[in-house]
N, C-alpha and C. Protein backbone atom coordinates (compact mmCIF):
# COMPACT_ATOMS: atom_id res chain seq x y z
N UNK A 1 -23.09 -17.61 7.12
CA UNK A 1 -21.98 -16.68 7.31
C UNK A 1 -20.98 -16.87 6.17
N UNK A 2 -20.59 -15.66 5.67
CA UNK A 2 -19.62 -15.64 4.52
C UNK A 2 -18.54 -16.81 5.03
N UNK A 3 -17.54 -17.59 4.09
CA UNK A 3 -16.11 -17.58 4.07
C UNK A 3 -15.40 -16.21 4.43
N UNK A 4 -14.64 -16.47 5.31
CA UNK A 4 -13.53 -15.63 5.41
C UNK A 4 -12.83 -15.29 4.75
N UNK A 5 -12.23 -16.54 4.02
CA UNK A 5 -11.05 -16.75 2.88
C UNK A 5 -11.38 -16.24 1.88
N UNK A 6 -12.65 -16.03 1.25
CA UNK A 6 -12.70 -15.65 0.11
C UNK A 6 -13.26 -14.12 0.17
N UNK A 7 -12.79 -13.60 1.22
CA UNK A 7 -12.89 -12.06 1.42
C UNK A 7 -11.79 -11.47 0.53
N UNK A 8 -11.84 -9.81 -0.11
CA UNK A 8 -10.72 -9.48 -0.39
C UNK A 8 -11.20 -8.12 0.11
N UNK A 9 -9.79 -7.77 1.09
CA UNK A 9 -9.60 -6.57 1.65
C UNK A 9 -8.91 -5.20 0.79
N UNK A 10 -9.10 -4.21 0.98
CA UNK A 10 -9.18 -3.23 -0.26
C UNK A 10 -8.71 -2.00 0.70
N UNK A 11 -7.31 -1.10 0.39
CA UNK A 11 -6.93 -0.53 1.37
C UNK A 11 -6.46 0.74 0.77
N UNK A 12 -6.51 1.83 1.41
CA UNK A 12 -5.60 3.15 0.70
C UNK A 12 -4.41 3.01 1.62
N UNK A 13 -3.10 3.37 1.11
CA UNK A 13 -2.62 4.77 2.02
C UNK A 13 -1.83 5.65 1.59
N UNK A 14 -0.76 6.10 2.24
CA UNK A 14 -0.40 7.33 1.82
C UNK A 14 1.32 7.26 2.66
N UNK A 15 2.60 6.86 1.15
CA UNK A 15 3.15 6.77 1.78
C UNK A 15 4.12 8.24 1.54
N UNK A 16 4.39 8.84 2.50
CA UNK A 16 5.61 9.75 2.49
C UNK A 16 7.16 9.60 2.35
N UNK A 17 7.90 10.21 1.48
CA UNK A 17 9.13 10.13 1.25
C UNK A 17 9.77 11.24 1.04
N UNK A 18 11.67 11.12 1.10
CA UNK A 18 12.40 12.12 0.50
C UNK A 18 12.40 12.56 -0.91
N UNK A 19 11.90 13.71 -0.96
CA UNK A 19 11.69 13.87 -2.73
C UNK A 19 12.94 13.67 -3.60
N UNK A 20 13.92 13.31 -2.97
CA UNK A 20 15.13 12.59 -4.21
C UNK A 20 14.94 10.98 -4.12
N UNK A 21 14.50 10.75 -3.36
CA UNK A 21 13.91 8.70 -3.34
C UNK A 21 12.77 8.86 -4.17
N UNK A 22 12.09 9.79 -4.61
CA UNK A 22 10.58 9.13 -4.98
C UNK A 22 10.41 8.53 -6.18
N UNK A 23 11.44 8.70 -6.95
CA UNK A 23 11.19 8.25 -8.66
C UNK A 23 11.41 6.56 -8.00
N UNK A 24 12.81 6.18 -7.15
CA UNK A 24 13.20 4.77 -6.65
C UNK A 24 11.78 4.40 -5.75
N UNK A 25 11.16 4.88 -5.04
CA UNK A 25 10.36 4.24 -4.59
C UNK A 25 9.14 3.80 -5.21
N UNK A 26 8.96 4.73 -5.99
CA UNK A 26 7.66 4.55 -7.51
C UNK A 26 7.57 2.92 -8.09
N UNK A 27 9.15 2.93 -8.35
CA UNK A 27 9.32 2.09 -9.22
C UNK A 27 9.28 0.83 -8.37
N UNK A 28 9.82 0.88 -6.87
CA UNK A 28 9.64 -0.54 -6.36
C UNK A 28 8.28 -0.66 -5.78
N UNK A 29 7.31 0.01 -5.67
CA UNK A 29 5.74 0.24 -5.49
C UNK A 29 4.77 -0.44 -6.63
N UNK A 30 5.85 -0.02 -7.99
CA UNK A 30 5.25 -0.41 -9.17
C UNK A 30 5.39 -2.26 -9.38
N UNK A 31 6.47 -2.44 -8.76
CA UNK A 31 6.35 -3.76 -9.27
C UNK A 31 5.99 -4.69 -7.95
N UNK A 32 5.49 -4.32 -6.91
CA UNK A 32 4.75 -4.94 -5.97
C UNK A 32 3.70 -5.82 -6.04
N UNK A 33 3.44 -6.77 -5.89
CA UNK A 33 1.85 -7.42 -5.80
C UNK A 33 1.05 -7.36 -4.82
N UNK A 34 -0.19 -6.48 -5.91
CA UNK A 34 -1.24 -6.26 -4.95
C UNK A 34 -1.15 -4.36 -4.94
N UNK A 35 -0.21 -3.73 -4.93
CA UNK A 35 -0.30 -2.54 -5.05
C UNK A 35 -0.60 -1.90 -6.49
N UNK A 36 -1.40 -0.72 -6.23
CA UNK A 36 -1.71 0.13 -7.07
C UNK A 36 -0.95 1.57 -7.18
N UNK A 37 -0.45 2.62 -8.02
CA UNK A 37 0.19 3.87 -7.62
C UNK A 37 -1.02 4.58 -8.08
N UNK A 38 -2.00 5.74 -7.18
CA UNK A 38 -2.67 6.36 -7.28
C UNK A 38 -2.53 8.01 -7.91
N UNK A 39 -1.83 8.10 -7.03
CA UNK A 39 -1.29 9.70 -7.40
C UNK A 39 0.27 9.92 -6.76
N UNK A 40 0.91 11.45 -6.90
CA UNK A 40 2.45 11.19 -6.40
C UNK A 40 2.60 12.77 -6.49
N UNK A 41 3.48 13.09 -5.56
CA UNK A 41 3.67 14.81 -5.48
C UNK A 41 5.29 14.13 -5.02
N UNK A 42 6.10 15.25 -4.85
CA UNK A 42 7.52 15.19 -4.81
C UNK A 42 7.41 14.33 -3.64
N UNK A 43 6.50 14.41 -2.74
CA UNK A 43 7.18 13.67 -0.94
C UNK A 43 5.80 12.94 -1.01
N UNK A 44 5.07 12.84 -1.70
CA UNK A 44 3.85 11.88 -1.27
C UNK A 44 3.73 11.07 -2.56
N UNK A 45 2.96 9.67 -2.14
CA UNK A 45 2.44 8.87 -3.22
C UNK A 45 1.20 8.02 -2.32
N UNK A 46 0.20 8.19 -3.42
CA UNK A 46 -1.15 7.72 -2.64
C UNK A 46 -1.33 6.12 -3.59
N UNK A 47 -1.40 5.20 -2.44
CA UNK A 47 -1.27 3.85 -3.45
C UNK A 47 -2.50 3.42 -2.61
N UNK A 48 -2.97 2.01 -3.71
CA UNK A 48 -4.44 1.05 -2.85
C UNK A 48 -3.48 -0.04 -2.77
N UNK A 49 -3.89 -0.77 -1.73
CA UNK A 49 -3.49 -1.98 -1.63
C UNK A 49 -4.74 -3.35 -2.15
N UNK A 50 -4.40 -4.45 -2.01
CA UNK A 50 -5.55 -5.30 -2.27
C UNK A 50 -4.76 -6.79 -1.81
N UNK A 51 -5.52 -7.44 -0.97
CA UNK A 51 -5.09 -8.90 -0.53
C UNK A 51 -6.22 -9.53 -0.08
N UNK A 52 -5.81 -10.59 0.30
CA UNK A 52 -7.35 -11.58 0.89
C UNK A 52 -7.43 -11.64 2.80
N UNK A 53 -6.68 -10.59 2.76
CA UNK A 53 -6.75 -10.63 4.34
C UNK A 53 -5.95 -9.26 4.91
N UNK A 54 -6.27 -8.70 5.63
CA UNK A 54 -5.68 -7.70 6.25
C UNK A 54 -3.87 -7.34 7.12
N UNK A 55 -4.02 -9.01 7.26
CA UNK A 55 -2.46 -9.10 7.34
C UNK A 55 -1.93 -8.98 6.40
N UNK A 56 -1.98 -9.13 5.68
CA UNK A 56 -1.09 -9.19 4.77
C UNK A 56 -1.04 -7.66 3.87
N UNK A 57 -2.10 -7.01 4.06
CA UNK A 57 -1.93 -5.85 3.81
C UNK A 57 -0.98 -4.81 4.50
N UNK A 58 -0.96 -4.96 6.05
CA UNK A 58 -0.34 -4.91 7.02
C UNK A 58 1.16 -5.25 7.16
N UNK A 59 1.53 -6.43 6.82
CA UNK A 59 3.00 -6.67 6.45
C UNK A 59 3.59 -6.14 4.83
N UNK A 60 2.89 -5.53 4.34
CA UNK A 60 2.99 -5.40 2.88
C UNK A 60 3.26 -3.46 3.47
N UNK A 61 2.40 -3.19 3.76
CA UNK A 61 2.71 -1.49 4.65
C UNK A 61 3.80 -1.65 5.19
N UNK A 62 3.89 -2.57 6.72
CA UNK A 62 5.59 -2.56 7.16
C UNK A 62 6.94 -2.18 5.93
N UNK A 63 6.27 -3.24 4.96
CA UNK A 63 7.67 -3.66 3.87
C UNK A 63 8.07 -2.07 3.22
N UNK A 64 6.43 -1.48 2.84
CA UNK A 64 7.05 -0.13 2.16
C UNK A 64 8.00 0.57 3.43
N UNK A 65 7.52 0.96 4.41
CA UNK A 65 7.90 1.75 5.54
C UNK A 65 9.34 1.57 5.42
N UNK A 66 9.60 1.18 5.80
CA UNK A 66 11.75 0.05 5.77
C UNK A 66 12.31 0.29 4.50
N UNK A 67 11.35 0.70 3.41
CA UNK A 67 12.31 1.19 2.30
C UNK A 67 13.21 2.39 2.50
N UNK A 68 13.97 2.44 1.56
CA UNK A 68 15.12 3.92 1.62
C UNK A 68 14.18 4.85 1.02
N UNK A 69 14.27 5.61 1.74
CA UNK A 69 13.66 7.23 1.53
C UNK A 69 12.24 7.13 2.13
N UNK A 70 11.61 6.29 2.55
CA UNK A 70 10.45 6.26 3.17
C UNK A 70 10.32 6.85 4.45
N UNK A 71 9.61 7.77 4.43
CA UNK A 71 9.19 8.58 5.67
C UNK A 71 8.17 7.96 6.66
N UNK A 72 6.86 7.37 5.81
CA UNK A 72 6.16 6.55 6.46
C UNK A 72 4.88 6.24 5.83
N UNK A 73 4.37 4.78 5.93
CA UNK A 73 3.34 4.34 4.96
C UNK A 73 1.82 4.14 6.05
N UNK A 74 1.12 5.18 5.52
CA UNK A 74 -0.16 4.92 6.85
C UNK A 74 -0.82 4.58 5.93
N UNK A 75 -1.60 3.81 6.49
CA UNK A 75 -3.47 3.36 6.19
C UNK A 75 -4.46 4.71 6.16
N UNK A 76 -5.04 5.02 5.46
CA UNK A 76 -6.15 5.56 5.44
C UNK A 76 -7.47 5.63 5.35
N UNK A 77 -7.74 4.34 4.40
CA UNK A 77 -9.34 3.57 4.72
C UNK A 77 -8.79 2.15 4.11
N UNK A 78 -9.80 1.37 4.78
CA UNK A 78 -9.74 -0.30 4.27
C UNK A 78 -11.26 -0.57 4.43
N UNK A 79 -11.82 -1.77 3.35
CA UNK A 79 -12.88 -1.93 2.79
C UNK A 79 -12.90 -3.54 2.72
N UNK A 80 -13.50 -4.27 3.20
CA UNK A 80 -13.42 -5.52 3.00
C UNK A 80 -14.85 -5.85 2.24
N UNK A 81 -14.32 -6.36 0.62
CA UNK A 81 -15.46 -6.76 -0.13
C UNK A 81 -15.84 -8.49 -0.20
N UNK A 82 -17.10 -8.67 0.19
CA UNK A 82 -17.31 -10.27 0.55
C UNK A 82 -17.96 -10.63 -0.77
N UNK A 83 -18.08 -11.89 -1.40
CA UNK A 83 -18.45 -12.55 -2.15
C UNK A 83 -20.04 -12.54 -2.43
């Protein structure tokens, strides 16, 4: 049976915002670890996530959500790649 630990979990989502926050939220998305910025329309930005465990992908979603101008950060697929 694989390690657990040396799993890395691989995640989309899709977070929504006020289109006058989105340039500020870009930028604190951008300097995140572990996030990617995929694509971006005035109220949407499609980012991947990447960690070694799903919590932490999970508390890393909470963190965007609680930002200013954030409407809301969902999951859309997650992929766990094993060694």
């Amino acid at each position: 049976m694989p390690d657990e630990h040396l799993n890395t979990h691989i995640s989309s989502a899709v977070v929504s915002v006020l289109p006058r926050y989105c340039d500020d939220v870009i930028h604190r998305l951008s300097v995140m670890p572990g996030v990617e910025l995929h694509h971006r329309s005035s109220s949407k930005i499609v980012i991947v996530l990447e960690a070694p465990e799903s919590a932490v992908i999970g508390a890393r979603l909470a963190e965007i959500a609680a930002m200013d101008g954030v409407l809301s950060a969902n999951m859309v697929f997650e992929h766990i790649e094993s060694p």
